[in-house]
C-alpha atoms as a PDB file:
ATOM      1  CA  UNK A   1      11.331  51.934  15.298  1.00  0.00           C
ATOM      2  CA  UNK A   2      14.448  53.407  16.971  1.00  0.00           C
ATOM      3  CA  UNK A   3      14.161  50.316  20.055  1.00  0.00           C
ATOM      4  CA  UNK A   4      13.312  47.709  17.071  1.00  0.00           C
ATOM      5  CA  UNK A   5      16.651  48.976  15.628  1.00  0.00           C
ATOM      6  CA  UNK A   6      18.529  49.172  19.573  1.00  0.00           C
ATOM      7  CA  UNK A   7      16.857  45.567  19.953  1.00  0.00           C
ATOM      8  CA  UNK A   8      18.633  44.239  16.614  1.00  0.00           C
ATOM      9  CA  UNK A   9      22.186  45.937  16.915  1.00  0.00           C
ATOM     10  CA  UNK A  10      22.129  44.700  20.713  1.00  0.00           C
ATOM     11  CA  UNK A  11      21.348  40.602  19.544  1.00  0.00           C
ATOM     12  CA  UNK A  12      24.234  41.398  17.256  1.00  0.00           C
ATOM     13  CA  UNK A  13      26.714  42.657  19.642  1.00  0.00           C
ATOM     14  CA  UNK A  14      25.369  40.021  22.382  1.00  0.00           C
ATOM     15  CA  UNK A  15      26.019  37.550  20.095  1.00  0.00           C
ATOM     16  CA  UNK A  16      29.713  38.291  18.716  1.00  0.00           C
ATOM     17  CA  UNK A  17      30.977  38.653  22.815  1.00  0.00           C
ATOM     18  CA  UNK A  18      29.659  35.077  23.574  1.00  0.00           C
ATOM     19  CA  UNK A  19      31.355  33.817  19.926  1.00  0.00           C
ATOM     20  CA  UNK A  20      34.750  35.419  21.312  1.00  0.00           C
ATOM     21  CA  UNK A  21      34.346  34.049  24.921  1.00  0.00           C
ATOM     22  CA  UNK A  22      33.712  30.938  23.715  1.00  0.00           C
ATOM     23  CA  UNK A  23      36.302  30.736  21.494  1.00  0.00           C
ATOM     24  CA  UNK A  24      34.787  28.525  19.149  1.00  0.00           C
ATOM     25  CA  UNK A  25      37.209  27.573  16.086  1.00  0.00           C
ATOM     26  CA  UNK A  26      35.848  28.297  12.666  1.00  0.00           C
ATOM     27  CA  UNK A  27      34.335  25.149  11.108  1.00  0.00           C
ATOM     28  CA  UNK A  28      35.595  22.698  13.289  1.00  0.00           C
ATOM     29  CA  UNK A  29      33.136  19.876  13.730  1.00  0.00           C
ATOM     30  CA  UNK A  30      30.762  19.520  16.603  1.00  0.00           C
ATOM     31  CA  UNK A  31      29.458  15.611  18.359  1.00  0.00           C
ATOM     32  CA  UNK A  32      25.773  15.083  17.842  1.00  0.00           C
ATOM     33  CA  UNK A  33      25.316  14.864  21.062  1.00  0.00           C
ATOM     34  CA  UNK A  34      26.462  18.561  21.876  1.00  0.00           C
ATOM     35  CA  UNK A  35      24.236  19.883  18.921  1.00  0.00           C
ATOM     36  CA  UNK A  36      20.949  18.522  19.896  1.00  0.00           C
ATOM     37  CA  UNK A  37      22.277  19.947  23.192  1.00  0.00           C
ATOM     38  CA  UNK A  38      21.968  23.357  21.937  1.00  0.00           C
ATOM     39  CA  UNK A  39      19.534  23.211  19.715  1.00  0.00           C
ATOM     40  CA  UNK A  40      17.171  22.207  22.927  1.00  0.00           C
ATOM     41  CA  UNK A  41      18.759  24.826  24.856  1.00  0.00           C
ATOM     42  CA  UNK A  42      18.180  27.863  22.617  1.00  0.00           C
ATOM     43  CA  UNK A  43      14.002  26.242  22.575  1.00  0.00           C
ATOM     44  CA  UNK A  44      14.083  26.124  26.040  1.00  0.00           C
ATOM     45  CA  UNK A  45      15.585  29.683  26.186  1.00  0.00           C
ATOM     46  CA  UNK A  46      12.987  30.969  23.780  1.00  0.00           C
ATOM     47  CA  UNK A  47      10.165  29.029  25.538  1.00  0.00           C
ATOM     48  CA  UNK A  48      11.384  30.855  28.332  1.00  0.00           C
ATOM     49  CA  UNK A  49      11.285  33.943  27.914  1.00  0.00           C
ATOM     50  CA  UNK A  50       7.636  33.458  25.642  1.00  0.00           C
ATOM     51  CA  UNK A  51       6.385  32.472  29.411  1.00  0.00           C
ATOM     52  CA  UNK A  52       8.227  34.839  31.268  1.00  0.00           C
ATOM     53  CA  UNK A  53       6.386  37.860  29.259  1.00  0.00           C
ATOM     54  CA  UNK A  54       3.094  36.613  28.884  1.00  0.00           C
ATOM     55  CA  UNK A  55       2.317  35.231  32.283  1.00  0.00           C
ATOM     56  CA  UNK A  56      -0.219  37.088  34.737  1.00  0.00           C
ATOM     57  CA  UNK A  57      -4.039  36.061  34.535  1.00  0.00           C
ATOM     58  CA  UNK A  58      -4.919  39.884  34.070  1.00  0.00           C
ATOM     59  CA  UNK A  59      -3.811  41.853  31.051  1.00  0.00           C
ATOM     60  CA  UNK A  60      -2.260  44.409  33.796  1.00  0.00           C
ATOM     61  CA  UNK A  61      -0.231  41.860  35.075  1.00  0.00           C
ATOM     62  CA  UNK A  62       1.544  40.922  31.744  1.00  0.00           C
ATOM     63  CA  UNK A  63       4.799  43.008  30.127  1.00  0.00           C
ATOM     64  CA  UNK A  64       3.084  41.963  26.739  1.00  0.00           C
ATOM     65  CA  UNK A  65      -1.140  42.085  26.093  1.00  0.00           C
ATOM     66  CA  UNK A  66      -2.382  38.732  24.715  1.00  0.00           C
ATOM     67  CA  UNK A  67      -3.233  40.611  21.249  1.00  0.00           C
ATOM     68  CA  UNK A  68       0.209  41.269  20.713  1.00  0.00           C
ATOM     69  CA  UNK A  69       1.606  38.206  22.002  1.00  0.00           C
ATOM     70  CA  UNK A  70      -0.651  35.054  23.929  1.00  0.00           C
ATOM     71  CA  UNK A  71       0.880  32.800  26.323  1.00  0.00           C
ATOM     72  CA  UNK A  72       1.949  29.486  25.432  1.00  0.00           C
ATOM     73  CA  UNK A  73      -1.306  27.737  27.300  1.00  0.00           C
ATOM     74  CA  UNK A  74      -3.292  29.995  25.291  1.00  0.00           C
ATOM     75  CA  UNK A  75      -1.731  28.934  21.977  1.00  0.00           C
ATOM     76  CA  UNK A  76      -2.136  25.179  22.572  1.00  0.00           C
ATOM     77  CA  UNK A  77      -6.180  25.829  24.250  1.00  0.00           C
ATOM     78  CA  UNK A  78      -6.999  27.107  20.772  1.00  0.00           C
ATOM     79  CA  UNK A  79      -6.332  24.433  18.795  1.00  0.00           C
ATOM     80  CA  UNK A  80      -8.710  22.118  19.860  1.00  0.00           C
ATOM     81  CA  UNK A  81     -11.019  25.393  18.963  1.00  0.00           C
ATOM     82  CA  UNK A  82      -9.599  25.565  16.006  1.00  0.00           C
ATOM     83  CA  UNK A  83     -10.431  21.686  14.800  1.00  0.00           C
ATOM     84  CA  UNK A  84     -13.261  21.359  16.323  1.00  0.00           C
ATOM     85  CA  UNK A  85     -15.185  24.794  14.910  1.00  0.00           C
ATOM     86  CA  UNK A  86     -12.859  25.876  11.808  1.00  0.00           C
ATOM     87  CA  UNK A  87     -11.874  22.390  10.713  1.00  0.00           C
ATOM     88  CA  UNK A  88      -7.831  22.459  11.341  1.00  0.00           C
ATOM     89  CA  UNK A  89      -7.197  18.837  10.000  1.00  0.00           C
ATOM     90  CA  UNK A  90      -9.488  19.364   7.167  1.00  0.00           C
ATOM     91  CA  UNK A  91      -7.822  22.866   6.005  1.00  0.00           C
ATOM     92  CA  UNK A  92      -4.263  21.042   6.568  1.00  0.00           C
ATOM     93  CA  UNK A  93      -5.070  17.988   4.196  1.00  0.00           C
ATOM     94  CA  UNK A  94      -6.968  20.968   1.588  1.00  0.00           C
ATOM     95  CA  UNK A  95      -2.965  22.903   2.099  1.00  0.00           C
ATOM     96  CA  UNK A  96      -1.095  19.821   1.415  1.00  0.00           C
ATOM     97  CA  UNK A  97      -3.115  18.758  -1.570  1.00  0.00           C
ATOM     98  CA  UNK A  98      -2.304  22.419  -3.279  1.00  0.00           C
ATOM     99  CA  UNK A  99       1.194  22.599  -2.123  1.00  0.00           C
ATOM    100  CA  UNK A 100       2.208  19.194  -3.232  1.00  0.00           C
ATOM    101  CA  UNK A 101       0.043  19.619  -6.853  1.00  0.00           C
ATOM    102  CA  UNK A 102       1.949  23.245  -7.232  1.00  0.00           C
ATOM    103  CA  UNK A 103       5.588  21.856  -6.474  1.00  0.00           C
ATOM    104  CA  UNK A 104       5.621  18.408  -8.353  1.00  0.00           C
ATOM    105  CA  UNK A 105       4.256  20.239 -11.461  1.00  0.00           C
ATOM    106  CA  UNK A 106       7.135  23.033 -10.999  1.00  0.00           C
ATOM    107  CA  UNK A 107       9.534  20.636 -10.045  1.00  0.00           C
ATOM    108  CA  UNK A 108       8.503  18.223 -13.209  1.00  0.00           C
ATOM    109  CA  UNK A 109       9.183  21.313 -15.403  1.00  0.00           C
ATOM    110  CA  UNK A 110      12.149  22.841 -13.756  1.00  0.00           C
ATOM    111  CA  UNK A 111      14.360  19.406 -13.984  1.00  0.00           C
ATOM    112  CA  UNK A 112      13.560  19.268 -17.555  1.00  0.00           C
ATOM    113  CA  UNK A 113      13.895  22.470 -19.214  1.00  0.00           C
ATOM    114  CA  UNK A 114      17.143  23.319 -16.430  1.00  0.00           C
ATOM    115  CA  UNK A 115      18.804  20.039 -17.551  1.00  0.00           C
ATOM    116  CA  UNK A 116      18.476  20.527 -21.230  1.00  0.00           C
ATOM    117  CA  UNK A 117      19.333  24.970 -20.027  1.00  0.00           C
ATOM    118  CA  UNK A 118      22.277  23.077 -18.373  1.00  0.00           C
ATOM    119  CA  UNK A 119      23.377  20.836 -21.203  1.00  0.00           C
ATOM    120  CA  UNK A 120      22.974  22.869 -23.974  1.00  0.00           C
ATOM    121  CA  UNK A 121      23.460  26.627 -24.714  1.00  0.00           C
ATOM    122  CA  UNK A 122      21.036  27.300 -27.472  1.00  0.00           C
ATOM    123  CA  UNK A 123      18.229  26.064 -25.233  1.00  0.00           C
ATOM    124  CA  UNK A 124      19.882  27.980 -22.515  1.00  0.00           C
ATOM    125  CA  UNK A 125      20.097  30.995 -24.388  1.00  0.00           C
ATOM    126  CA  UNK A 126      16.409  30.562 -25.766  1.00  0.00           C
ATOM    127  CA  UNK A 127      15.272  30.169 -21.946  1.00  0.00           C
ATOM    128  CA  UNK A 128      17.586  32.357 -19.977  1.00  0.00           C
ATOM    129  CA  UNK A 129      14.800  35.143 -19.531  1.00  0.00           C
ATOM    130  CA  UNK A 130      13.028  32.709 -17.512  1.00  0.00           C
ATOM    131  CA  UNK A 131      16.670  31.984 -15.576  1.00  0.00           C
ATOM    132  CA  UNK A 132      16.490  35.493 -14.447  1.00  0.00           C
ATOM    133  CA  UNK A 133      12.675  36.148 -13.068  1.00  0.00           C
ATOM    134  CA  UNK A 134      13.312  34.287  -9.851  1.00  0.00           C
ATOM    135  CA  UNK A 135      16.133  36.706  -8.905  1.00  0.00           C
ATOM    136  CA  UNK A 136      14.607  39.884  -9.681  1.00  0.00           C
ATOM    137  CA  UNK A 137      10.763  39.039  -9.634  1.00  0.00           C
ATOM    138  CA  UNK A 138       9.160  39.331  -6.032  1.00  0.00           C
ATOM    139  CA  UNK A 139       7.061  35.637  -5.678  1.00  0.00           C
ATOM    140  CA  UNK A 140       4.098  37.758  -3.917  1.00  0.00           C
ATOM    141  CA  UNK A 141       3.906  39.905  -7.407  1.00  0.00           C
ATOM    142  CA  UNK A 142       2.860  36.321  -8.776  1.00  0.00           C
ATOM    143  CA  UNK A 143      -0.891  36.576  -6.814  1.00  0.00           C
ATOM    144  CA  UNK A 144      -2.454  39.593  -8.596  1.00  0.00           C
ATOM    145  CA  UNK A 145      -1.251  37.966 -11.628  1.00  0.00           C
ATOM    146  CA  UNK A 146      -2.325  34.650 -11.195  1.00  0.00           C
ATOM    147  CA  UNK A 147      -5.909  36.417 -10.174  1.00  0.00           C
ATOM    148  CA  UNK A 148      -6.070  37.868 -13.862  1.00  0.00           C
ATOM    149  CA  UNK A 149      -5.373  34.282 -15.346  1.00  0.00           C
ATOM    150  CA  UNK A 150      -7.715  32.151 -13.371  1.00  0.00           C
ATOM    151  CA  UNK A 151      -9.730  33.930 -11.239  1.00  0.00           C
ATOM    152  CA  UNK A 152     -10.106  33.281  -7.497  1.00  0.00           C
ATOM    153  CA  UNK A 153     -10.847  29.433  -7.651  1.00  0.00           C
ATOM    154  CA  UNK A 154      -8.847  26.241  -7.184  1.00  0.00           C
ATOM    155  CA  UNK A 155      -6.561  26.430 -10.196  1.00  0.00           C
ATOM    156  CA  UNK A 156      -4.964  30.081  -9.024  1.00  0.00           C
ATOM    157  CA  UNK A 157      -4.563  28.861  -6.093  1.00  0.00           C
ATOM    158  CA  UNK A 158      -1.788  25.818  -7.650  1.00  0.00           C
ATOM    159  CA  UNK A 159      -1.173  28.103  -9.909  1.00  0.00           C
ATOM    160  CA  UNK A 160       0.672  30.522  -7.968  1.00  0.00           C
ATOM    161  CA  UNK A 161       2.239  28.117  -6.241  1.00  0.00           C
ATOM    162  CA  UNK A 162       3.435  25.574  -9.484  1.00  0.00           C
ATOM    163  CA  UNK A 163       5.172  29.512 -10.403  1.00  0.00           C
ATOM    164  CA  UNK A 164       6.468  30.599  -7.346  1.00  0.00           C
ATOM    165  CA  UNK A 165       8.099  26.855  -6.963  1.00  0.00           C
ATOM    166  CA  UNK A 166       9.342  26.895 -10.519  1.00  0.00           C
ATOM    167  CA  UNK A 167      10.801  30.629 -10.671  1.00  0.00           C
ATOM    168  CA  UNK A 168      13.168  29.714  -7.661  1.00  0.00           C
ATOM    169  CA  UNK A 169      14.076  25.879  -8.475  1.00  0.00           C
ATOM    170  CA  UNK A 170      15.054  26.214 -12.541  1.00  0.00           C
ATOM    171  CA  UNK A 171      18.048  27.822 -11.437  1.00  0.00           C
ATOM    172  CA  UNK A 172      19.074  25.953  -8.731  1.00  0.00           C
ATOM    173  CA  UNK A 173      18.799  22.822 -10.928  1.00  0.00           C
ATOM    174  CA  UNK A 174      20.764  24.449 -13.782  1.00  0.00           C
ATOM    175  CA  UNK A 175      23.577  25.583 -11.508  1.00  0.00           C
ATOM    176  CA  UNK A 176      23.143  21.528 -10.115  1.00  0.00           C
ATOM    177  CA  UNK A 177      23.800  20.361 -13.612  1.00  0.00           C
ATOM    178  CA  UNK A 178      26.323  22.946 -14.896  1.00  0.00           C
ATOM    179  CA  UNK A 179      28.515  21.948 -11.404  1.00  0.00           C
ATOM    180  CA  UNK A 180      28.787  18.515 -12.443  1.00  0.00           C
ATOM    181  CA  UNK A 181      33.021  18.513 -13.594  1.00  0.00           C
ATOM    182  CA  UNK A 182      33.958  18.277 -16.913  1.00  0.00           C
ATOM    183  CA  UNK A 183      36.091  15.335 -16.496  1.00  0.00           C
ATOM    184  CA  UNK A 184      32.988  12.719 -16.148  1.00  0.00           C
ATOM    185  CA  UNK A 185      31.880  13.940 -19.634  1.00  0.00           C
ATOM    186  CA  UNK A 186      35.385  13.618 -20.950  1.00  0.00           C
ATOM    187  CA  UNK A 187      35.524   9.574 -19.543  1.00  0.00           C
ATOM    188  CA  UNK A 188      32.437   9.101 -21.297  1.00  0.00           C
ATOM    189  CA  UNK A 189      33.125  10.501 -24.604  1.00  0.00           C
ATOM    190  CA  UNK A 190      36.161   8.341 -24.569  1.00  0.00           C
ATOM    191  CA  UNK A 191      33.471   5.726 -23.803  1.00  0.00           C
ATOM    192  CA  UNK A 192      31.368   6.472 -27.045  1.00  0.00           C
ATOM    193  CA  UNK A 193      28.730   7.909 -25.225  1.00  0.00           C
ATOM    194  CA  UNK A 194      26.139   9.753 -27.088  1.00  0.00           C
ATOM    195  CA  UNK A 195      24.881  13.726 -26.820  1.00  0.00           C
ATOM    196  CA  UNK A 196      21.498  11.925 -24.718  1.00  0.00           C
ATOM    197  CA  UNK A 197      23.788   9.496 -22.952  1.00  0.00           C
ATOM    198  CA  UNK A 198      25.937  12.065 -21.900  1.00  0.00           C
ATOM    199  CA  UNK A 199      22.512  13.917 -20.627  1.00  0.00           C
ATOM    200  CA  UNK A 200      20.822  10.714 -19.045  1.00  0.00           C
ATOM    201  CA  UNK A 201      24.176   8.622 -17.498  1.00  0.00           C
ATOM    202  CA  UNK A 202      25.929  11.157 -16.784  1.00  0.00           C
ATOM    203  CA  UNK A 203      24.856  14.494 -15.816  1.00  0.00           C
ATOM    204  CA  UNK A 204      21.706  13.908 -14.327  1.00  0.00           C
ATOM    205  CA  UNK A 205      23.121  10.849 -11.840  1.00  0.00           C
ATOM    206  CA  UNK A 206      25.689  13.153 -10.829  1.00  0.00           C
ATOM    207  CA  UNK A 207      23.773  16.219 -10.378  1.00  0.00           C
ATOM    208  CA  UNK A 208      20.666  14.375  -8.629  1.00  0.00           C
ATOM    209  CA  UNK A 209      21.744  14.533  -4.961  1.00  0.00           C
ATOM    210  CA  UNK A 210      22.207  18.309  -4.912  1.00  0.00           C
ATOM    211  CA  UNK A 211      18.699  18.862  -7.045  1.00  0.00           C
ATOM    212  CA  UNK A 212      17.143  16.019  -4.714  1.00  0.00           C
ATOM    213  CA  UNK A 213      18.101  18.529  -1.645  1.00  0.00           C
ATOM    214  CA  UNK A 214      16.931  21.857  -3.488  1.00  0.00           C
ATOM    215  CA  UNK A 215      13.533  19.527  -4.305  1.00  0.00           C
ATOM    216  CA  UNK A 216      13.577  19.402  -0.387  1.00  0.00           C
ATOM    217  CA  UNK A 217      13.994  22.831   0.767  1.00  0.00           C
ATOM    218  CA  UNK A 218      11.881  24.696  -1.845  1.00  0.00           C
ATOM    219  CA  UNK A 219       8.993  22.111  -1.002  1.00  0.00           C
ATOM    220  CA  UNK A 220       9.023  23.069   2.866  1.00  0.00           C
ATOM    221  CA  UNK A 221       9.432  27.216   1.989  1.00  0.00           C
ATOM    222  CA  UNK A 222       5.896  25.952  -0.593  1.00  0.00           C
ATOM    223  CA  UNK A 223       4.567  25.803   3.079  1.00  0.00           C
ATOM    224  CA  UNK A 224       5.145  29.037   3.677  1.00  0.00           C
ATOM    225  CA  UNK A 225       3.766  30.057   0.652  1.00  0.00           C
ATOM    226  CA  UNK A 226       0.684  28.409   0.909  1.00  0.00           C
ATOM    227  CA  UNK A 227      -0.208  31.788   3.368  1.00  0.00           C
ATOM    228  CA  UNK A 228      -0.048  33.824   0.433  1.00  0.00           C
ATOM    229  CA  UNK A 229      -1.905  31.647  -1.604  1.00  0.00           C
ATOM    230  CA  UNK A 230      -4.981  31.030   0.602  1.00  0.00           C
ATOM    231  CA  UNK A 231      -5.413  34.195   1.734  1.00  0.00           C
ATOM    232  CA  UNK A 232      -7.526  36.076  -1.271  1.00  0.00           C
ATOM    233  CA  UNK A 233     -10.659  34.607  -1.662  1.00  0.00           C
ATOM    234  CA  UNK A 234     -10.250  31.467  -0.321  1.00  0.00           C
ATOM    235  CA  UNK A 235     -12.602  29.186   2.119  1.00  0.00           C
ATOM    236  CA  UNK A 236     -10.653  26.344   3.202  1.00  0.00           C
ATOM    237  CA  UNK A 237      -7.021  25.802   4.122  1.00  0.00           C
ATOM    238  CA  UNK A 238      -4.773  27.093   6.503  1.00  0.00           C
ATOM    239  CA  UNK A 239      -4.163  30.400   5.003  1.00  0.00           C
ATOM    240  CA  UNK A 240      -7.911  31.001   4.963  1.00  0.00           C
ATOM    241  CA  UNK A 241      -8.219  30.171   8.902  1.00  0.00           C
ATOM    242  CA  UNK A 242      -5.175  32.357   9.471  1.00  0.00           C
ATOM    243  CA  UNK A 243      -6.935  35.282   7.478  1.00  0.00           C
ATOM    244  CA  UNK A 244     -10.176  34.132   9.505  1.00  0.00           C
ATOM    245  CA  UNK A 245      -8.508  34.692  12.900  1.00  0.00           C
ATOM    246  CA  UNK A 246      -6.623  37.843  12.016  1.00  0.00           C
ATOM    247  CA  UNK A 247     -10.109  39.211  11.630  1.00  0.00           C
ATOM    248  CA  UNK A 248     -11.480  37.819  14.691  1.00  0.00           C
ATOM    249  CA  UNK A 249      -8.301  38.948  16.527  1.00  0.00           C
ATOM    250  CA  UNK A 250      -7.627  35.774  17.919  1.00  0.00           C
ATOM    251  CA  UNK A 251      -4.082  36.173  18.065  1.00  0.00           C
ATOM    252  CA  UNK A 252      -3.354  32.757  19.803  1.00  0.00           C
ATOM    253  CA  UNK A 253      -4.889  30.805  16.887  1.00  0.00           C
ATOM    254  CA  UNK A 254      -2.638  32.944  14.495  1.00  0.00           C
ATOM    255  CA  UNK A 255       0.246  31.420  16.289  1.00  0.00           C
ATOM    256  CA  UNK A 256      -1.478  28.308  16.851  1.00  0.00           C
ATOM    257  CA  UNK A 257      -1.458  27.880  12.760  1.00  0.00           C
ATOM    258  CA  UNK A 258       2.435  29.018  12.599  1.00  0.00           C
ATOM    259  CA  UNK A 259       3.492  26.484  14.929  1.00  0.00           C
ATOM    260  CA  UNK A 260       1.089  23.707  12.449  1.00  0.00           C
ATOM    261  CA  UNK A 261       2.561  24.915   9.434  1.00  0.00           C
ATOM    262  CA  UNK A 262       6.287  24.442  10.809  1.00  0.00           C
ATOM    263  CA  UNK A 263       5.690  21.034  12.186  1.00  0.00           C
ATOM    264  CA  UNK A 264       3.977  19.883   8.648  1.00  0.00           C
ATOM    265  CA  UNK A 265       7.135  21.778   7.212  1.00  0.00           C
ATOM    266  CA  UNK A 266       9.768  19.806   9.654  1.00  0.00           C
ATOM    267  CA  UNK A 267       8.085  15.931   9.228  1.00  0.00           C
ATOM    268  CA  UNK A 268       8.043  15.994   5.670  1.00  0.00           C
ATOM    269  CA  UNK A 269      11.527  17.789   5.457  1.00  0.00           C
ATOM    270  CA  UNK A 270      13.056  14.831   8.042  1.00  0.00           C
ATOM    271  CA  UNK A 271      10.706  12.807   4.833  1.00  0.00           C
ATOM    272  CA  UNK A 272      12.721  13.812   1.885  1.00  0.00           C
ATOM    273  CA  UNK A 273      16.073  13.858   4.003  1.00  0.00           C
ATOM    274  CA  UNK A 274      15.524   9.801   4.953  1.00  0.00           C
ATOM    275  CA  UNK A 275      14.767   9.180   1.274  1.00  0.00           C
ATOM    276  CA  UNK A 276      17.415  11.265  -0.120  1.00  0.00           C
ATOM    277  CA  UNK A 277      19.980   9.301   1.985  1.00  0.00           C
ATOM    278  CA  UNK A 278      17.912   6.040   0.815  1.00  0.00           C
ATOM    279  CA  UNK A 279      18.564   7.137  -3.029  1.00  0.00           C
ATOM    280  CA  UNK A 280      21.748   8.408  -2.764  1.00  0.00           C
ATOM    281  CA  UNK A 281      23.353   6.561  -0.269  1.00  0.00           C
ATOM    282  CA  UNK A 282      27.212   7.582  -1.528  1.00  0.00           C
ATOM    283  CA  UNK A 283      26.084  11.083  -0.259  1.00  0.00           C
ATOM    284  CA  UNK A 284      24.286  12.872   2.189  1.00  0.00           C
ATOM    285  CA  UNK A 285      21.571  14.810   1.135  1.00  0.00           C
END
């Protein structure tokens, strides 16, 4: 525990002298060019040192044992293992189908009650208990109750994850619509627009970029998610192989599935970036 803590403190420290060396001014804009740049370097630095600890054919010869940490060859040789005899592709369409069910339900439900929470406060007061569960309610307190409800089966399973989605995006998308400035609604009062205009022309076409890009980042953390959904009871999906190879200690499949789930979580976040700039094309989402 005590080098864990000596390990964190010295990143921390490591990383303030090269800040102050560097001199890098506070928010000042970077070329594309340069950021890809580092972005590649700090993989190739991590790649790095993942080789530089786990190479040595013999378990003597390593700084790390391949149950603790496997080399990077080892990772990628278990994936063909891991399609071929657990059914990768298979348990990745089976995640997909439950994250995706989970999160358009929550998000359906979310953008309706939080614009209506948003709009107007008796609805908000009515609601606001539900406001308040996603900032003091642990998601992974969700499973055992989502086990009482349904069981084990399909429907706990989208379940949890339709609640763990909605808990954290109803108040992002109320904070969305309650952000949009009072001025617009002024101009279109003067306007004669109507209580549900005012909802349906104004608020929600202003608001939509920034609940467009909260749509996109609670959908790729659903991927994480999906772990702690598949993992009681299940027998397909990528939760249930990672569960499988925790038991088998195969380590290397374990972070064979990690790397998966954060490619799956990477395309379909580059996805909903391309058509967020597509439907909003006066601003980046």
């Amino acid at each position: 525990m005590l080098g864990f803590f000596a390990s964190i403190i010295g990143i921390s420290i490591i990383l303030t002298i090269v800040v102050r060396l560097c001199k890098f001014h506070v928010r000042k804009p970077i070329t594309q060019r340069l950021s890809l740049l580092l972005t590649f370097l700090f993989v190739a630095i991590l790649l790095f040192g993942w080789w530089a600890t786990t190479k040595g054919d013999r378990i003597e010869d390593r700084m790390l044992a391949p149950i603790i940490l496997p080399s990077p060859v080892e990772v990628v040789q278990s994936l063909p293992r891991l399609h071929l005899e657990q059914g990768l592709a298979r348990s990745v369409v089976t995640s997909f189908g439950r994250v995706s069910c989970g999160f358009v339900l929550a998000a359906i439900l979310a953008f309706t009650m939080g614009t209506y929470m948003a709009a107007y406060p008796p609805v908000a007061s009515f609601f606001k208990p539900l406001a308040l569960i996603g900032a003091y309610v642990p998601i992974i307190s969700f499973i055992p109750l989502t086990l009482a409800w349904w069981g084990s089966g399909e429907i706990q399973k989208v379940g949890f994850l339709f609640i763990a989605c909605f808990v954290v995006l109803l108040p992002l998308v109320i904070k969305s619509i309650s952000d949009v400035s009072p001025a617009f609604l002024d101009v279109a009062r003067t306007k004669g627009a109507t209580s549900w205009q005012l909802v349906r022309k104004v608020l929600i076409p202003v608001a939509m970029p920034n609940i467009w890009g909260h749509f996109r980042g609670i959908y790729g953390v659903g991927w994480g998610w999906i772990i702690l959904a598949e993992v009681v009871n299940a027998r397909s999906g990528i939760g249930y192989l990672m569960a499988v190879s925790e038991r088998r200690g195969q380590t290397a499949s374990i972070f064979a599935i990690i790397i998966v789930i954060v490619l799956i979580a990477t395309l379909f976040d580059y996805l909903w970036r391309v058509t967020g700039n597509w439907l909003f094309q006066h601003k980046n989402v």
